[in-house]
PDB file of N, CA and C in Angstrom:
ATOM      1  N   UNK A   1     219.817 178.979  37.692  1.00  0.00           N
ATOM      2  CA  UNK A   1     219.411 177.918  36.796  1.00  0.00           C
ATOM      3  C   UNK A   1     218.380 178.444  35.796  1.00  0.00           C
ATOM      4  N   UNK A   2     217.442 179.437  36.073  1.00  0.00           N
ATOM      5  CA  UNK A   2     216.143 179.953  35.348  1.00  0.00           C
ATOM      6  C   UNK A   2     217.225 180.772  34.270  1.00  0.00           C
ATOM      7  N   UNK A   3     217.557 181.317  34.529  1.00  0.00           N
ATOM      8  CA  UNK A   3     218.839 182.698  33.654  1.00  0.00           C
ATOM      9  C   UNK A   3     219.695 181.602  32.823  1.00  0.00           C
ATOM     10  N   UNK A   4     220.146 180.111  33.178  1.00  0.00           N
ATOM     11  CA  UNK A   4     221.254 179.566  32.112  1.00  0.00           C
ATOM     12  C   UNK A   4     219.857 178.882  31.088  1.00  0.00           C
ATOM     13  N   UNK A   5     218.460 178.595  31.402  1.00  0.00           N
ATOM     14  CA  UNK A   5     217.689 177.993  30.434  1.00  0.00           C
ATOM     15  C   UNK A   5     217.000 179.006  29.939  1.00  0.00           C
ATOM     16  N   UNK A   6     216.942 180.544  30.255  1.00  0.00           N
ATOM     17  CA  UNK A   6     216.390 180.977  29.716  1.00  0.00           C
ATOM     18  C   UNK A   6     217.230 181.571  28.294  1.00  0.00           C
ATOM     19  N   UNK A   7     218.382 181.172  29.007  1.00  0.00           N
ATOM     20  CA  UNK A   7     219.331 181.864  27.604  1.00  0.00           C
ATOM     21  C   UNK A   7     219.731 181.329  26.473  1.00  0.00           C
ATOM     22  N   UNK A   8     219.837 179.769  27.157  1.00  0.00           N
ATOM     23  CA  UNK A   8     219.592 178.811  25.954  1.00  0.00           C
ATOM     24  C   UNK A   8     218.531 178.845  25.016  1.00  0.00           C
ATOM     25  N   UNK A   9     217.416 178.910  25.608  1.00  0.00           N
ATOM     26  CA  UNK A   9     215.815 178.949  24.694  1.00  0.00           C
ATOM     27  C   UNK A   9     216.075 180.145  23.770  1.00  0.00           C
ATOM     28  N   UNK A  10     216.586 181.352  24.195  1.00  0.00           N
ATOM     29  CA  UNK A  10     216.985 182.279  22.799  1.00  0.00           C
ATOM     30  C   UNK A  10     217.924 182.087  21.870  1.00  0.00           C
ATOM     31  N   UNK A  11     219.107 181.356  22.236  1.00  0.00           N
ATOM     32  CA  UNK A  11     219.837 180.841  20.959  1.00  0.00           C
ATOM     33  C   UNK A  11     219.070 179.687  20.310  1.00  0.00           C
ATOM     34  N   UNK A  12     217.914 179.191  20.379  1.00  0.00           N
ATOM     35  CA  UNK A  12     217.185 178.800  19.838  1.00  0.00           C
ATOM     36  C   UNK A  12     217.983 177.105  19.176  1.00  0.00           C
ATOM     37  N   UNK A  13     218.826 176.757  20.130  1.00  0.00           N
ATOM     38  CA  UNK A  13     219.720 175.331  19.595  1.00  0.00           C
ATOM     39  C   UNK A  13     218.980 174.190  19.639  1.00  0.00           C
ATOM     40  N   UNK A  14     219.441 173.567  18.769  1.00  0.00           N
ATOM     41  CA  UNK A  14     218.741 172.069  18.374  1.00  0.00           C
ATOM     42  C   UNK A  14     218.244 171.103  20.004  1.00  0.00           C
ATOM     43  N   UNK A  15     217.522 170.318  19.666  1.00  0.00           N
ATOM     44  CA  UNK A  15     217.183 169.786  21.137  1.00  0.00           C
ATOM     45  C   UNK A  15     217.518 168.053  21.106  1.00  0.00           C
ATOM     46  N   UNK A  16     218.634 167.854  22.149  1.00  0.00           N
ATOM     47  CA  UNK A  16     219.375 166.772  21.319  1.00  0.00           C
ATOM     48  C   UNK A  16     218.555 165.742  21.455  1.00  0.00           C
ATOM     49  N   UNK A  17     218.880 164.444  20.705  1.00  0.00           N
ATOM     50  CA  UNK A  17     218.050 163.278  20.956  1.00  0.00           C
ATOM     51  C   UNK A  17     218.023 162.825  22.359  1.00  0.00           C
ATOM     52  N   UNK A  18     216.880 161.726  22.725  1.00  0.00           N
ATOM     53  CA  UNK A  18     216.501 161.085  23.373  1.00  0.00           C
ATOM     54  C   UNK A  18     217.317 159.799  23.651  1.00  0.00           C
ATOM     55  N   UNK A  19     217.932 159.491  24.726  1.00  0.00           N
ATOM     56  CA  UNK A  19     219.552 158.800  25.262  1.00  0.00           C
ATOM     57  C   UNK A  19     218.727 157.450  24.863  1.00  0.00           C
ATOM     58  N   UNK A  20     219.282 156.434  24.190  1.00  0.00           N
ATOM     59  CA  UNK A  20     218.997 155.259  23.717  1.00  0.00           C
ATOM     60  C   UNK A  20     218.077 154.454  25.073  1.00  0.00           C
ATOM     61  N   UNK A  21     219.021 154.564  26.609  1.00  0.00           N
ATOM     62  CA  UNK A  21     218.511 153.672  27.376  1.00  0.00           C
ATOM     63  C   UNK A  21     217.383 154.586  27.959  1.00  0.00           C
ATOM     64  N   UNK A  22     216.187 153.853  27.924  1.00  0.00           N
ATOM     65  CA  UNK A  22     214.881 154.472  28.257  1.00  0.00           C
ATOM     66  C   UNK A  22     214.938 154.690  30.154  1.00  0.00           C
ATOM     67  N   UNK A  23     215.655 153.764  30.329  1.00  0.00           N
ATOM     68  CA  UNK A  23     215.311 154.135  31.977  1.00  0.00           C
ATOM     69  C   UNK A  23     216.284 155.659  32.551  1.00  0.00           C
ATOM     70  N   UNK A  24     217.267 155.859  31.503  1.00  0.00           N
ATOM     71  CA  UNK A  24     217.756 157.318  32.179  1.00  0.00           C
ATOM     72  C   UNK A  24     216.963 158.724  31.806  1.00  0.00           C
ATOM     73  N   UNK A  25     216.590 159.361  32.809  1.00  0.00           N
ATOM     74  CA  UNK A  25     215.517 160.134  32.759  1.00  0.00           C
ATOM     75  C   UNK A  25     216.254 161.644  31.332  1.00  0.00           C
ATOM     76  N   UNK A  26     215.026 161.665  31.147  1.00  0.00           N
ATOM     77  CA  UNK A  26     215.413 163.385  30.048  1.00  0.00           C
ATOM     78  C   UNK A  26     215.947 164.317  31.021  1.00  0.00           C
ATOM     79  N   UNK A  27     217.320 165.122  29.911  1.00  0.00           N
ATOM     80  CA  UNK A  27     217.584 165.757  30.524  1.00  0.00           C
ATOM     81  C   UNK A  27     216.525 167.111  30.917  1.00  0.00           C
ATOM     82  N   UNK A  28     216.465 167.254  29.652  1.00  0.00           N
ATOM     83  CA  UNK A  28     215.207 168.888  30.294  1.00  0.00           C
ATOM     84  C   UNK A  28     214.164 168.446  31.695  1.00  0.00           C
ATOM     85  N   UNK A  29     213.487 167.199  31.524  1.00  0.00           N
ATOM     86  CA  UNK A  29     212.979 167.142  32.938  1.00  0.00           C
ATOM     87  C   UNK A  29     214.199 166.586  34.147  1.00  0.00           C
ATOM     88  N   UNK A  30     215.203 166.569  34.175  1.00  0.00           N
ATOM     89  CA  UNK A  30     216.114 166.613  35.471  1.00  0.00           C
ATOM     90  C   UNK A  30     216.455 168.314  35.625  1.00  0.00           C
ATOM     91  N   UNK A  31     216.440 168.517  34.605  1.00  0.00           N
ATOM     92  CA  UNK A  31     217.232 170.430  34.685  1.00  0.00           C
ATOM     93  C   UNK A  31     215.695 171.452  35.262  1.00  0.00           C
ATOM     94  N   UNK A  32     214.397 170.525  35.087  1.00  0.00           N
ATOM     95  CA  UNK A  32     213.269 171.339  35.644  1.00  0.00           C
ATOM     96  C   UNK A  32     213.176 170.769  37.134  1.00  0.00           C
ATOM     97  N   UNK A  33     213.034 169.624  37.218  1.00  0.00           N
ATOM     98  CA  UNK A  33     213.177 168.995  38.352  1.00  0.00           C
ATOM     99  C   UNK A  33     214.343 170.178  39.382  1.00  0.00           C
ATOM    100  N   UNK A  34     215.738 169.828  38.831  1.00  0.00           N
ATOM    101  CA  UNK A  34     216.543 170.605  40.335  1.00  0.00           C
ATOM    102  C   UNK A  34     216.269 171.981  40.305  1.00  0.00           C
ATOM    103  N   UNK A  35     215.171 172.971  39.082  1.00  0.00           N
ATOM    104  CA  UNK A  35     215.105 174.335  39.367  1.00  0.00           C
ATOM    105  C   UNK A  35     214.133 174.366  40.320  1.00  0.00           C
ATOM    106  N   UNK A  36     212.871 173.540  40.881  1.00  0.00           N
ATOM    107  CA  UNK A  36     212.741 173.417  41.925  1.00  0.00           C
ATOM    108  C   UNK A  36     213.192 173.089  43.103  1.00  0.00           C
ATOM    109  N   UNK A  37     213.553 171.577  42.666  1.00  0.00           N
ATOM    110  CA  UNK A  37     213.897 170.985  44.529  1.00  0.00           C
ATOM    111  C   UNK A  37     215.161 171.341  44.429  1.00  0.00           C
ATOM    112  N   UNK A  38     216.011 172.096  43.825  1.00  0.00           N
ATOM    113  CA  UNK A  38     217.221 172.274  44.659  1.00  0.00           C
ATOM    114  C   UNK A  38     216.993 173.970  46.070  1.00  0.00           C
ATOM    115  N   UNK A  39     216.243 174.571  45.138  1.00  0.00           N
ATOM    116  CA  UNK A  39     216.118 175.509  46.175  1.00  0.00           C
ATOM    117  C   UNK A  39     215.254 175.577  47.565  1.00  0.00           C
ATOM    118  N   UNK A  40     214.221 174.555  47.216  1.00  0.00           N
ATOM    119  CA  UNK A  40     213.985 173.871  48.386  1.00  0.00           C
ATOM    120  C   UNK A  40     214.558 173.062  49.376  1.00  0.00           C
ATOM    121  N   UNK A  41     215.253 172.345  48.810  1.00  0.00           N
ATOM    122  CA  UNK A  41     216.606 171.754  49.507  1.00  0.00           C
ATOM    123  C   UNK A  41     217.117 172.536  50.323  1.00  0.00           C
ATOM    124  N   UNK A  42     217.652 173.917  49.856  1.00  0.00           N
ATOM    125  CA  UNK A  42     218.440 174.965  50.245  1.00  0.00           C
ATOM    126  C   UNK A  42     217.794 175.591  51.409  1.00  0.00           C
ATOM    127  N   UNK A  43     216.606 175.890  51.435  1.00  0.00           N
ATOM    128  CA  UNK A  43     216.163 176.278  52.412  1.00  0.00           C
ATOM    129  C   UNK A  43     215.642 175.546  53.262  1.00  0.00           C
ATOM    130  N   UNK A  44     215.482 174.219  53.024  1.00  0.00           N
ATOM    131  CA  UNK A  44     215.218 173.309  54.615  1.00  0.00           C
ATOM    132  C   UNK A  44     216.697 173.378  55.027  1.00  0.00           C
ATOM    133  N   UNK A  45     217.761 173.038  54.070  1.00  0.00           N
ATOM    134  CA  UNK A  45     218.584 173.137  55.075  1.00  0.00           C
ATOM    135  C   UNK A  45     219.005 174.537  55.876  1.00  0.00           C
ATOM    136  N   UNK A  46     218.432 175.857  55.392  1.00  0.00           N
ATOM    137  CA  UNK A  46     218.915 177.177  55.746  1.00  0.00           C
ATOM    138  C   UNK A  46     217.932 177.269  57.017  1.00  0.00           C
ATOM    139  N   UNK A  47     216.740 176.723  56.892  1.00  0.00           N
ATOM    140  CA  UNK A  47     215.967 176.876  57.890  1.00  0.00           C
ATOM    141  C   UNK A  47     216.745 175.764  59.718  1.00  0.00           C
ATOM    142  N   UNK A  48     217.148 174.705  59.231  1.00  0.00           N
ATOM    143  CA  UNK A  48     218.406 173.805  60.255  1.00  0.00           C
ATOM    144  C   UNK A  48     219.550 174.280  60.897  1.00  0.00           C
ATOM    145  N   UNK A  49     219.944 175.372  59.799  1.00  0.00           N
ATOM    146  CA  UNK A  49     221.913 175.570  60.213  1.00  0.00           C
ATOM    147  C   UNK A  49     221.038 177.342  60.587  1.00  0.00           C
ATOM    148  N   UNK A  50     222.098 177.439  61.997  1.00  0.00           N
ATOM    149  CA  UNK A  50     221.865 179.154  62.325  1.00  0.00           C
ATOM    150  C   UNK A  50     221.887 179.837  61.817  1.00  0.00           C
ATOM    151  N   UNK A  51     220.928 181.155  61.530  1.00  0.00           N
ATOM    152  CA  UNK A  51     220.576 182.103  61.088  1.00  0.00           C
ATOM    153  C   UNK A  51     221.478 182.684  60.084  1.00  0.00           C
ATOM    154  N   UNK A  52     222.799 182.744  60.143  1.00  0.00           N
ATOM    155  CA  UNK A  52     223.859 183.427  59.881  1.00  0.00           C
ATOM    156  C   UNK A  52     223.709 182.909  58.692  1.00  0.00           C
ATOM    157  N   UNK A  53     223.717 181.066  58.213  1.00  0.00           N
ATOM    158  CA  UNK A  53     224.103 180.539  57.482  1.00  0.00           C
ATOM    159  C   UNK A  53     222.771 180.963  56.284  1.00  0.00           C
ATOM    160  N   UNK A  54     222.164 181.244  56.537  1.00  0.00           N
ATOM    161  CA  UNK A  54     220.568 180.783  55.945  1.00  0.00           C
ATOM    162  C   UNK A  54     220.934 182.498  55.182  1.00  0.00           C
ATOM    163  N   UNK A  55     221.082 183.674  55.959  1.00  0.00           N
ATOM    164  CA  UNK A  55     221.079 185.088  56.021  1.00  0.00           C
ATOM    165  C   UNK A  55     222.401 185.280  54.662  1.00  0.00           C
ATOM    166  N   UNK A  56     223.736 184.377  54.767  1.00  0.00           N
ATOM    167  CA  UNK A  56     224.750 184.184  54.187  1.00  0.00           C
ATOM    168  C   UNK A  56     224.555 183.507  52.396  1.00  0.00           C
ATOM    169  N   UNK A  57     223.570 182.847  52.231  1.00  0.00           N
ATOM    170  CA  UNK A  57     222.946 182.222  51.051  1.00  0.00           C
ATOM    171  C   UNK A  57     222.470 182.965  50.555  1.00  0.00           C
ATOM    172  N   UNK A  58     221.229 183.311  51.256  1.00  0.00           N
ATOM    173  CA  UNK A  58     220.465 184.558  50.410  1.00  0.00           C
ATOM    174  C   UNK A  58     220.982 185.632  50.020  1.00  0.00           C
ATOM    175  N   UNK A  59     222.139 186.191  50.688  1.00  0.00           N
ATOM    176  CA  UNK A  59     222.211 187.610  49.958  1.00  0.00           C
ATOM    177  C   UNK A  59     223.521 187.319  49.053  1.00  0.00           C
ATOM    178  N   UNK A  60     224.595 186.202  49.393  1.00  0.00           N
ATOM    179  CA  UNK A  60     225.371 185.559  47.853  1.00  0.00           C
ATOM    180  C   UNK A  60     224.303 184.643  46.821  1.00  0.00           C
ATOM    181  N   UNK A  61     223.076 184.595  47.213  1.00  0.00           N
ATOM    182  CA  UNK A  61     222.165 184.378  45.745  1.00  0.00           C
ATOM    183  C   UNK A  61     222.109 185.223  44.866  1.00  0.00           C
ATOM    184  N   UNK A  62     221.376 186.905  45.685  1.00  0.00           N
ATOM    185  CA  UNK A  62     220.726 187.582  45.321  1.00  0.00           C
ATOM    186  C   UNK A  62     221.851 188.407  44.700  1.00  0.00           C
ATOM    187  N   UNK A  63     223.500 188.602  44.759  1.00  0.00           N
ATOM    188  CA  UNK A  63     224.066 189.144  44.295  1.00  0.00           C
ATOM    189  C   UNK A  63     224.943 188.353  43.113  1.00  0.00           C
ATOM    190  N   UNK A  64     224.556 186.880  42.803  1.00  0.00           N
ATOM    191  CA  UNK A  64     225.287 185.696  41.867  1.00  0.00           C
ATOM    192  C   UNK A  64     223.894 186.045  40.749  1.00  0.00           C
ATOM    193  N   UNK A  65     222.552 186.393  41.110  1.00  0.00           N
ATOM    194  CA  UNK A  65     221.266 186.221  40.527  1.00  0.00           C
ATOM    195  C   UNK A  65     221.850 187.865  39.569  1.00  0.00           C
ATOM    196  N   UNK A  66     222.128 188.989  40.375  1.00  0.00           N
ATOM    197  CA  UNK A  66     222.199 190.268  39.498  1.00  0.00           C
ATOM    198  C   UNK A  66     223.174 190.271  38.790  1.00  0.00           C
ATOM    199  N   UNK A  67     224.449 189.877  39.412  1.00  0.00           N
ATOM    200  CA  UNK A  67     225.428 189.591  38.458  1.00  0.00           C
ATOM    201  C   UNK A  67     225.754 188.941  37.222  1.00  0.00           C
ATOM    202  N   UNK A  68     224.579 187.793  37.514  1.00  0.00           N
ATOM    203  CA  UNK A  68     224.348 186.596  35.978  1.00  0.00           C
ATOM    204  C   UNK A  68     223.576 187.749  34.579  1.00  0.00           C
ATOM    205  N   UNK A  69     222.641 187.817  35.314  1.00  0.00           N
ATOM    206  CA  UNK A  69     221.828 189.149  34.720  1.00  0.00           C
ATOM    207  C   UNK A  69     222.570 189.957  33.604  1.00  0.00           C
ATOM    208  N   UNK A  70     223.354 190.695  34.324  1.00  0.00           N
ATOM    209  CA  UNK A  70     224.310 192.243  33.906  1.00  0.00           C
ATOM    210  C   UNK A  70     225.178 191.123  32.991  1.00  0.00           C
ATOM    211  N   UNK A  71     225.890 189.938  33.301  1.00  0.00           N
ATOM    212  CA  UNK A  71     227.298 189.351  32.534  1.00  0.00           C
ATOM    213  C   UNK A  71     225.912 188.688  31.055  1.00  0.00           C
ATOM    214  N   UNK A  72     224.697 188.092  31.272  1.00  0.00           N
ATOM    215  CA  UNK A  72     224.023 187.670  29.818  1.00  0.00           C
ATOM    216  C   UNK A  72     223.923 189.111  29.330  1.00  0.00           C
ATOM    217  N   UNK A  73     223.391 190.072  29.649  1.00  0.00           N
ATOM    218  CA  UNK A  73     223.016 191.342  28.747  1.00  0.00           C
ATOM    219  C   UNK A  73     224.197 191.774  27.700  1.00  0.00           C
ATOM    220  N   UNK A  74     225.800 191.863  28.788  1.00  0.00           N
ATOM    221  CA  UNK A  74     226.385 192.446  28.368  1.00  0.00           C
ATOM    222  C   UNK A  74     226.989 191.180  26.835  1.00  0.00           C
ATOM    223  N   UNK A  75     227.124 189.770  27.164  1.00  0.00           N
ATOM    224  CA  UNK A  75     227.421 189.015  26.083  1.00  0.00           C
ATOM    225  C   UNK A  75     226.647 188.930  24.911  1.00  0.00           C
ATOM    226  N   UNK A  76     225.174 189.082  25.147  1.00  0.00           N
ATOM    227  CA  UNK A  76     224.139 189.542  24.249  1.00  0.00           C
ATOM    228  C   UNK A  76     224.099 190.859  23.298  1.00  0.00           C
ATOM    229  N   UNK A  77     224.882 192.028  23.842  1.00  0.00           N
ATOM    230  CA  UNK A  77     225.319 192.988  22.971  1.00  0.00           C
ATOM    231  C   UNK A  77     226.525 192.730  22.397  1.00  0.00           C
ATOM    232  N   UNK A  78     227.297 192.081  22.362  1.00  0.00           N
ATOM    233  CA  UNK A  78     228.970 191.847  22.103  1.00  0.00           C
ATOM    234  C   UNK A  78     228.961 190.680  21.047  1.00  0.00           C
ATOM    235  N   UNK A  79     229.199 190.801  19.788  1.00  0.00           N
ATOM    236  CA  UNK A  79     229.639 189.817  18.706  1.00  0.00           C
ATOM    237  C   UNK A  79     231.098 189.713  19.132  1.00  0.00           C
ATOM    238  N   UNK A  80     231.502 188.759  19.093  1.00  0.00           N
ATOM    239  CA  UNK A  80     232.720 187.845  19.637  1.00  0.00           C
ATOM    240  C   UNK A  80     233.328 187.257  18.525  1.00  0.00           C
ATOM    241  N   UNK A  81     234.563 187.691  17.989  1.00  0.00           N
ATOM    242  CA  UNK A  81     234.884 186.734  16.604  1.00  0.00           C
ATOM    243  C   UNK A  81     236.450 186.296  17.154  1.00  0.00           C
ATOM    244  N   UNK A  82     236.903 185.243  16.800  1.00  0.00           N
ATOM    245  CA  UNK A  82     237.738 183.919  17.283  1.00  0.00           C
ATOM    246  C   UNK A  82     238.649 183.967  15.871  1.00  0.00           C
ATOM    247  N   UNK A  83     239.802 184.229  16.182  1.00  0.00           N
ATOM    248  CA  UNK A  83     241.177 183.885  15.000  1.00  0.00           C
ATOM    249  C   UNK A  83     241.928 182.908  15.751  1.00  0.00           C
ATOM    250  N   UNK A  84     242.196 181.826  14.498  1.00  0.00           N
ATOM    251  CA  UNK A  84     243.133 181.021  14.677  1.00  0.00           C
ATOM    252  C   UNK A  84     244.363 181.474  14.482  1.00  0.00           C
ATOM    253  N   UNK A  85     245.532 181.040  14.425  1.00  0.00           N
ATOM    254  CA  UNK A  85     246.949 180.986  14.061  1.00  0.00           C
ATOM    255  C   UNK A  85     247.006 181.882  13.204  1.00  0.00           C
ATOM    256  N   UNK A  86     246.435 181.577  11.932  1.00  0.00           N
ATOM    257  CA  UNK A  86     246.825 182.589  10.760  1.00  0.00           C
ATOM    258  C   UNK A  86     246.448 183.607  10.332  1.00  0.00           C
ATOM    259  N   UNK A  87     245.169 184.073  11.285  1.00  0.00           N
ATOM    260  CA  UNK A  87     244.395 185.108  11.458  1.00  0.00           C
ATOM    261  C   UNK A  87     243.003 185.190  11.143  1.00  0.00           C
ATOM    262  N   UNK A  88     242.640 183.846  10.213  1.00  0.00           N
ATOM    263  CA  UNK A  88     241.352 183.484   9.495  1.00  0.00           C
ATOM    264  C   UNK A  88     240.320 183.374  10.765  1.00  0.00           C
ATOM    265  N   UNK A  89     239.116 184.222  10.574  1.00  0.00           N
ATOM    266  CA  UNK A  89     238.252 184.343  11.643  1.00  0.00           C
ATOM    267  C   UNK A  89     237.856 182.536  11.398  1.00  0.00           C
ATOM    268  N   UNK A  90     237.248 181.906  12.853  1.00  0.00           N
ATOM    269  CA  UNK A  90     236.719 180.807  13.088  1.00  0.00           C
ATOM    270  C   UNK A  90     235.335 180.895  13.343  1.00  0.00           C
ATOM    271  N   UNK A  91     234.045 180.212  13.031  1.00  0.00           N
ATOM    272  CA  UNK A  91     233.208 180.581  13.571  1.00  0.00           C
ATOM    273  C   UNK A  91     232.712 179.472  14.307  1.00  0.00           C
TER     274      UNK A  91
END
């Protein structure tokens, strides 16, 4: 979650309006909100379910965490250009 907002904040995109009905919460504070309590979540429940399960999270984190890593760097060096039908680049 830290790696998909941190990558957003460098494309530097507009920050959309504020949802008409006041009682549904902002998104940026729900997207800060679950970069905490979801991983807390994760580990009360890893700390509940046997060892295996808890041991099984962490190291498919820690290899989804390097992998995110290596796949932003490599899209960050790579200009990407998009043809339609007739060959006219799209942007």
């Amino acid at each position: 979650m830290w790696l998909a907002q941190r990558k957003l904040a460098a494309q530097n995109l507009p920050v959309p309006e504020k949802p008409k009905n006041d009682a549904m919460p902002d998104m940026q504070k729900m997207q800060k909100m679950m970069l905490y309590i979801f991983p807390a979540m994760a580990a009360l429940f890893a700390y509940q379910f046997p060892a295996g399960v808890g041991l099984y999270w962490l190291i498919g984190t820690i290899f989804m965490i390097i992998q995110q890593f290596f796949a932003n760097r490599q899209v960050g060096k790579k200009k990407i250009t998009i043809k339609d039908k007739k060959g006219e680049i799209v942007t």
